[in-house]
PDB file of N, CA and C in Angstrom:
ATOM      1  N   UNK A   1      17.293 -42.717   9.054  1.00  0.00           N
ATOM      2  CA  UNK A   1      17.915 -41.740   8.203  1.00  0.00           C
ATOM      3  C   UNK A   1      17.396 -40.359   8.571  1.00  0.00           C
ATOM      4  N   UNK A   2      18.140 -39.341   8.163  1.00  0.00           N
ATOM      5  CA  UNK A   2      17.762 -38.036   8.375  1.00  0.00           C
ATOM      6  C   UNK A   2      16.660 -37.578   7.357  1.00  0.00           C
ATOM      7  N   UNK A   3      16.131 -36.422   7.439  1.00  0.00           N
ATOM      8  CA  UNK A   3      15.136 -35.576   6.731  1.00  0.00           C
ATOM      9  C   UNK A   3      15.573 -35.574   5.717  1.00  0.00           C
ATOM     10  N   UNK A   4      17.213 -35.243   5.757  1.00  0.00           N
ATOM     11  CA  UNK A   4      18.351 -34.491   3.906  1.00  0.00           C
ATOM     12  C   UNK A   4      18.478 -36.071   3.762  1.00  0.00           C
ATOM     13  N   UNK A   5      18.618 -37.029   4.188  1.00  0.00           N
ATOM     14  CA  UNK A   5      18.810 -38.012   3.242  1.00  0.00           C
ATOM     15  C   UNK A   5      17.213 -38.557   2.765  1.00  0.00           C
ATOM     16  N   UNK A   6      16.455 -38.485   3.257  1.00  0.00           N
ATOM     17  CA  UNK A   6      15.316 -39.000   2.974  1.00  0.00           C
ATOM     18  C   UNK A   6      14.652 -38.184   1.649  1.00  0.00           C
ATOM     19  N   UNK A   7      14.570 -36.712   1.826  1.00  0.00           N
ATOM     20  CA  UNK A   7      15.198 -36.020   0.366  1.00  0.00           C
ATOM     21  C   UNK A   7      15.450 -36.405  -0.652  1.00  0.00           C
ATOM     22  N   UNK A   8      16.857 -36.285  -0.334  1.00  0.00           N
ATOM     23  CA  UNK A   8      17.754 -36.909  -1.508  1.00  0.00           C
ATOM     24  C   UNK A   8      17.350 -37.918  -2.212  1.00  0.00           C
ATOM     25  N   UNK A   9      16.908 -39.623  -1.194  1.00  0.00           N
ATOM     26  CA  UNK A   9      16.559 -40.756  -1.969  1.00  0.00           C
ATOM     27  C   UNK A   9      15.075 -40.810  -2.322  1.00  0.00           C
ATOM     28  N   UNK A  10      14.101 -40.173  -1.685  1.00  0.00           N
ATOM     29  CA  UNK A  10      12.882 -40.756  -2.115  1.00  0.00           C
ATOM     30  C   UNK A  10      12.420 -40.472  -3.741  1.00  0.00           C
ATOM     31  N   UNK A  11      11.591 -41.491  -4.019  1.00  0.00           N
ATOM     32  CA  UNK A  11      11.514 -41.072  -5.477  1.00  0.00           C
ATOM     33  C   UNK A  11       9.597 -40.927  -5.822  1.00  0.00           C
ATOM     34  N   UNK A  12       9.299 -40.616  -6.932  1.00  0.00           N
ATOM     35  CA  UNK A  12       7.969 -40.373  -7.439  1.00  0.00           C
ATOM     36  C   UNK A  12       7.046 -41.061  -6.683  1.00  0.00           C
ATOM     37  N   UNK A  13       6.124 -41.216  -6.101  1.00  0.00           N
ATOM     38  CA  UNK A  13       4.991 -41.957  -5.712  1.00  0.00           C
ATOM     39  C   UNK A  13       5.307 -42.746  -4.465  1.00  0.00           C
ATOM     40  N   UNK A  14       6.957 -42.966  -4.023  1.00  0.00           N
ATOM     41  CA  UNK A  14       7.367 -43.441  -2.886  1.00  0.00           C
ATOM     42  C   UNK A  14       7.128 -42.836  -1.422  1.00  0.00           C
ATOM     43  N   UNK A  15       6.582 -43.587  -0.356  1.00  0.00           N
ATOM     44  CA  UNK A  15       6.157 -43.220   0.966  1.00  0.00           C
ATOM     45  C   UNK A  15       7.693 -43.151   1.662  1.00  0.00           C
ATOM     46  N   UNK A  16       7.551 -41.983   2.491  1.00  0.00           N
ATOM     47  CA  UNK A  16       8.379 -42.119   3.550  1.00  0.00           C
ATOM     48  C   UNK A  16       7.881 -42.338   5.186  1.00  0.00           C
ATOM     49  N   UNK A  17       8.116 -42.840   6.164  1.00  0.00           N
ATOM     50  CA  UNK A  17       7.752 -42.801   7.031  1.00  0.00           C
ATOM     51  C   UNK A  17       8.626 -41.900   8.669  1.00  0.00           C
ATOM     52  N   UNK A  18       7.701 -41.012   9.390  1.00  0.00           N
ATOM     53  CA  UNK A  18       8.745 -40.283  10.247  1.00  0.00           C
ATOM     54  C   UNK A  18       8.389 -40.513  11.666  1.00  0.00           C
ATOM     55  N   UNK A  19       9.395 -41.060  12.388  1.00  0.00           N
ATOM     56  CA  UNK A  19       9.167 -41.153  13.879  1.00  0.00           C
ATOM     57  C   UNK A  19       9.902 -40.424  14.805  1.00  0.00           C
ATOM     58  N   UNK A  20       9.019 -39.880  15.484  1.00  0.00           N
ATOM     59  CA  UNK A  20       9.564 -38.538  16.735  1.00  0.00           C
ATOM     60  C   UNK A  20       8.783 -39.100  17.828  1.00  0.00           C
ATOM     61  N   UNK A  21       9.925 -39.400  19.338  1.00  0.00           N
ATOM     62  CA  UNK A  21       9.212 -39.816  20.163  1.00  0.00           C
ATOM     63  C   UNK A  21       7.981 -40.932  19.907  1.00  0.00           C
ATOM     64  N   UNK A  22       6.837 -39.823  20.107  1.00  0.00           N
ATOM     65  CA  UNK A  22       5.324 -41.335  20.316  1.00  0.00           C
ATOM     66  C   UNK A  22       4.693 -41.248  18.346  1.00  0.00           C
ATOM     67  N   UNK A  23       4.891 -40.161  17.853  1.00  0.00           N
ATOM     68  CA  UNK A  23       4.408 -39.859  16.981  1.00  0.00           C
ATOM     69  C   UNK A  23       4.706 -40.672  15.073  1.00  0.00           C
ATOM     70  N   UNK A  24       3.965 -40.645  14.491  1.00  0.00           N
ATOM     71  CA  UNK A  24       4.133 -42.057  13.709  1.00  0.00           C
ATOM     72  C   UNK A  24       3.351 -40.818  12.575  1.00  0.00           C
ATOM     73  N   UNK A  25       3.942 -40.406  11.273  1.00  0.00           N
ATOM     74  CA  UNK A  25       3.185 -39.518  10.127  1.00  0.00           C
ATOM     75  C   UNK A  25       4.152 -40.220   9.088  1.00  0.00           C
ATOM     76  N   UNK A  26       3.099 -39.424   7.686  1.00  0.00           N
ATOM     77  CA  UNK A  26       3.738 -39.962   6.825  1.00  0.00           C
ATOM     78  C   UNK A  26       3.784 -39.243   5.507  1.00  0.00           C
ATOM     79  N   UNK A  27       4.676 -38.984   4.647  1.00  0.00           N
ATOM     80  CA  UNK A  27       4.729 -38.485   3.711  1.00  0.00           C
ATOM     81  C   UNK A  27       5.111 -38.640   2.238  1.00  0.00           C
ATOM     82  N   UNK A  28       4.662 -38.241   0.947  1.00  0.00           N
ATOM     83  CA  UNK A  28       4.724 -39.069  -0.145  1.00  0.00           C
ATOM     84  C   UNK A  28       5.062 -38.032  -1.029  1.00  0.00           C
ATOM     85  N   UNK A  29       6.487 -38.733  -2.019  1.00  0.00           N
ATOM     86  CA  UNK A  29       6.722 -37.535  -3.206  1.00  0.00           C
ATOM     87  C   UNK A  29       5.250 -37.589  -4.302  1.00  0.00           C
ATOM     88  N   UNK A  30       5.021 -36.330  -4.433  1.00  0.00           N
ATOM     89  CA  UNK A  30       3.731 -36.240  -5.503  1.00  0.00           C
ATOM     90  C   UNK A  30       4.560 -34.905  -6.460  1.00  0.00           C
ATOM     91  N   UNK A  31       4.291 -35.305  -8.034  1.00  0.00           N
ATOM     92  CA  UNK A  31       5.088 -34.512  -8.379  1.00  0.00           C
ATOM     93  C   UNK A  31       6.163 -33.555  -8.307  1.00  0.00           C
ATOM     94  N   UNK A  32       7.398 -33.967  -7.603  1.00  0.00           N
ATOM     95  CA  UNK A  32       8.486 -33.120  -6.963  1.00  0.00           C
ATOM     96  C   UNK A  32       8.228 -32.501  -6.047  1.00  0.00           C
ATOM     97  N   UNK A  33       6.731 -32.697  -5.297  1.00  0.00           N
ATOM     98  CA  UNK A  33       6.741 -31.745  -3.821  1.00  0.00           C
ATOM     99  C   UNK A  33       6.281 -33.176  -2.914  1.00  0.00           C
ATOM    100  N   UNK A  34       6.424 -32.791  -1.544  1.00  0.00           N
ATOM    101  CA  UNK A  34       6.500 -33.771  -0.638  1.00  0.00           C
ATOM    102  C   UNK A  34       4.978 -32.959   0.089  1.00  0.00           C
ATOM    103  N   UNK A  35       4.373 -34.765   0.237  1.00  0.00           N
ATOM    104  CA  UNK A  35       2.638 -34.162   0.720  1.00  0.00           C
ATOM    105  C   UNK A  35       2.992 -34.966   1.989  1.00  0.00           C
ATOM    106  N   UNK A  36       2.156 -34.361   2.841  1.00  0.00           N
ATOM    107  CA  UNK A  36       1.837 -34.976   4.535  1.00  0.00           C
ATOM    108  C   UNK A  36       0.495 -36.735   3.622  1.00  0.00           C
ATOM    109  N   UNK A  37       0.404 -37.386   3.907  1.00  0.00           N
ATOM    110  CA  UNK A  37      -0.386 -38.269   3.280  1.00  0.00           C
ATOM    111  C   UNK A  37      -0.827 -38.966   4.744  1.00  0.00           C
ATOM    112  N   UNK A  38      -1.844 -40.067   3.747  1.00  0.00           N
ATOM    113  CA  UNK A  38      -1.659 -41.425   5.279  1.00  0.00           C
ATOM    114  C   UNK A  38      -0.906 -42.620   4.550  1.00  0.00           C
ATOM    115  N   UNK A  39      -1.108 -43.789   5.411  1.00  0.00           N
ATOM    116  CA  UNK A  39      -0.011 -44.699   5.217  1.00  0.00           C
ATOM    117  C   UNK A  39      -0.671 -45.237   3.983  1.00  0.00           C
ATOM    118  N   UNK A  40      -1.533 -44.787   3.268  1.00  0.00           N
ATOM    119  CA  UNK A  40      -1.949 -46.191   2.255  1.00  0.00           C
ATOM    120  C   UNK A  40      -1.277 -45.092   0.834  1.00  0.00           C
ATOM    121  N   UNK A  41      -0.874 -43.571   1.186  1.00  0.00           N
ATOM    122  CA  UNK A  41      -0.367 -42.741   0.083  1.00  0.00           C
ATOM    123  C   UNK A  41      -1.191 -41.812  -0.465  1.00  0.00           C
ATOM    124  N   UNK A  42      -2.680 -41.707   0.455  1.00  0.00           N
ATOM    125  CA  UNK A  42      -3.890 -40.825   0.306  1.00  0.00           C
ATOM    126  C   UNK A  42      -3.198 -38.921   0.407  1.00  0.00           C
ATOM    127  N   UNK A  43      -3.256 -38.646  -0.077  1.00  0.00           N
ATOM    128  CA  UNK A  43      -2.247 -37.381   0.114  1.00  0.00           C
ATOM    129  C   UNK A  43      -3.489 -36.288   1.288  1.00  0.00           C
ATOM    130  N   UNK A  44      -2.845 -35.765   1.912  1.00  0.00           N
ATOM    131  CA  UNK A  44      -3.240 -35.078   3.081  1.00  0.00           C
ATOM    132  C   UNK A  44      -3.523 -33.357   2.830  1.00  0.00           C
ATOM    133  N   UNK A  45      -2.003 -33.131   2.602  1.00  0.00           N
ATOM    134  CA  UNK A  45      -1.598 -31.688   2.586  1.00  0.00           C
ATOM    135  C   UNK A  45      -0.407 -31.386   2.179  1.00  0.00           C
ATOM    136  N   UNK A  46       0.270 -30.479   1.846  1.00  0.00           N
ATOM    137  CA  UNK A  46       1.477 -30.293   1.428  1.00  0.00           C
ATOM    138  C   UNK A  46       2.183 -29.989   2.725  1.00  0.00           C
ATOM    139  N   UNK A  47       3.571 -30.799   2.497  1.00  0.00           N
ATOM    140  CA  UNK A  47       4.456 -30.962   3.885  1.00  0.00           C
ATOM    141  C   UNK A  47       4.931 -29.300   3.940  1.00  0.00           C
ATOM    142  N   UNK A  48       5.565 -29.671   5.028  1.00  0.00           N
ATOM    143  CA  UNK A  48       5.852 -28.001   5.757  1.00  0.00           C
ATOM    144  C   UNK A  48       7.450 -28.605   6.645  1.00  0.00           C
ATOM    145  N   UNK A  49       8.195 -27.399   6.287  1.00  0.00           N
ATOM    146  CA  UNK A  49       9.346 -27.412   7.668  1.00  0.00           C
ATOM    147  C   UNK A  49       8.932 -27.558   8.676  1.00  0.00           C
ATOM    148  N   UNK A  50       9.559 -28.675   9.858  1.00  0.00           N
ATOM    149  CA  UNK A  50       9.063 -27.854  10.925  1.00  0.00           C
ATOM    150  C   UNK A  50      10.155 -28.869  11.687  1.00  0.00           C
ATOM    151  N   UNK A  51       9.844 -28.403  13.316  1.00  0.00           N
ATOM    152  CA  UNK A  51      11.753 -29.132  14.293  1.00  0.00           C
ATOM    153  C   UNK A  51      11.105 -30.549  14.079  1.00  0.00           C
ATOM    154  N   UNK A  52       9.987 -31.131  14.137  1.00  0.00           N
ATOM    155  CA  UNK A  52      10.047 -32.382  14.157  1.00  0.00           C
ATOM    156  C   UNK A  52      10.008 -32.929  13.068  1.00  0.00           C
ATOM    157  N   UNK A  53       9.777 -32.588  11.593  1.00  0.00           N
ATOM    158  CA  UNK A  53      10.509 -33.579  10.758  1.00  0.00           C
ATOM    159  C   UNK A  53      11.960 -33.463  10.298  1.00  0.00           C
ATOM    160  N   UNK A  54      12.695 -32.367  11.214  1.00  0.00           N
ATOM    161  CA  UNK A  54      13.791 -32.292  11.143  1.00  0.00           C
ATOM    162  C   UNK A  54      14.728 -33.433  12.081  1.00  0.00           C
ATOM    163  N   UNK A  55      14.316 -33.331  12.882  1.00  0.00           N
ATOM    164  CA  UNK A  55      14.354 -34.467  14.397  1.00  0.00           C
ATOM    165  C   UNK A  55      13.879 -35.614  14.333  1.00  0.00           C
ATOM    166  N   UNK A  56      12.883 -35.777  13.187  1.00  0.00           N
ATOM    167  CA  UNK A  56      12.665 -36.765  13.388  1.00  0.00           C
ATOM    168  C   UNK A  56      13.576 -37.920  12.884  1.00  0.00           C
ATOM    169  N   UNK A  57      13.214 -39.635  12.999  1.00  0.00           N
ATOM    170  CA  UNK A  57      13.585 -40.715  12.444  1.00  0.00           C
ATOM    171  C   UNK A  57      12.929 -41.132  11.360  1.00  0.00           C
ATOM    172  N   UNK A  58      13.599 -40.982   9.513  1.00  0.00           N
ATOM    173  CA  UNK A  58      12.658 -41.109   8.875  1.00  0.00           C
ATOM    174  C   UNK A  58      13.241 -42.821   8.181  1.00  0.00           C
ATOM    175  N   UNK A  59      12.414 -43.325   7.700  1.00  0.00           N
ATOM    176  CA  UNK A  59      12.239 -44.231   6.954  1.00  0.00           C
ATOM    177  C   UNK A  59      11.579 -44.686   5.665  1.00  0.00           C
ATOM    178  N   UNK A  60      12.187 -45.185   4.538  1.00  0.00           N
ATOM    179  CA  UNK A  60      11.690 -45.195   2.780  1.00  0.00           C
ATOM    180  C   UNK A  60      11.055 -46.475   2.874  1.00  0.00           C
ATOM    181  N   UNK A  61       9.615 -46.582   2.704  1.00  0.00           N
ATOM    182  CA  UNK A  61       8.996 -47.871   2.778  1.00  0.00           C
ATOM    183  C   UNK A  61       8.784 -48.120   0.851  1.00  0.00           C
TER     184      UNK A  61
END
């Protein structure tokens, strides 16, 4: 799925996952903003625009 659909569906506390090329990140709705996290939902940083999670391949685990 794209970035705008991944958007659209993810919900509260749900992980998304994004693949570009070799690269494997991950990100989690935390109160209506989307955090860079790791895979277990540890929150990282607050996500940011950028061409590769636009490009990237995302997935709602």
């Amino acid at each position: 799925m794209t970035v705008d659909e991944m958007i659209d569906n993810i919900k509260e506390g749900q992980i998304a996952k994004a693949t570009y090329q070799y690269d494997i990140w991950y990100v989690v709705m935390h109160k209506g903003e989307l955090y860079y996290c790791t895979r277990y939902g540890e929150i990282i940083k607050l996500a940011t625009v950028s061409p590769w999670n636009t490009q990237a391949e995302w997935e709602l685990l």
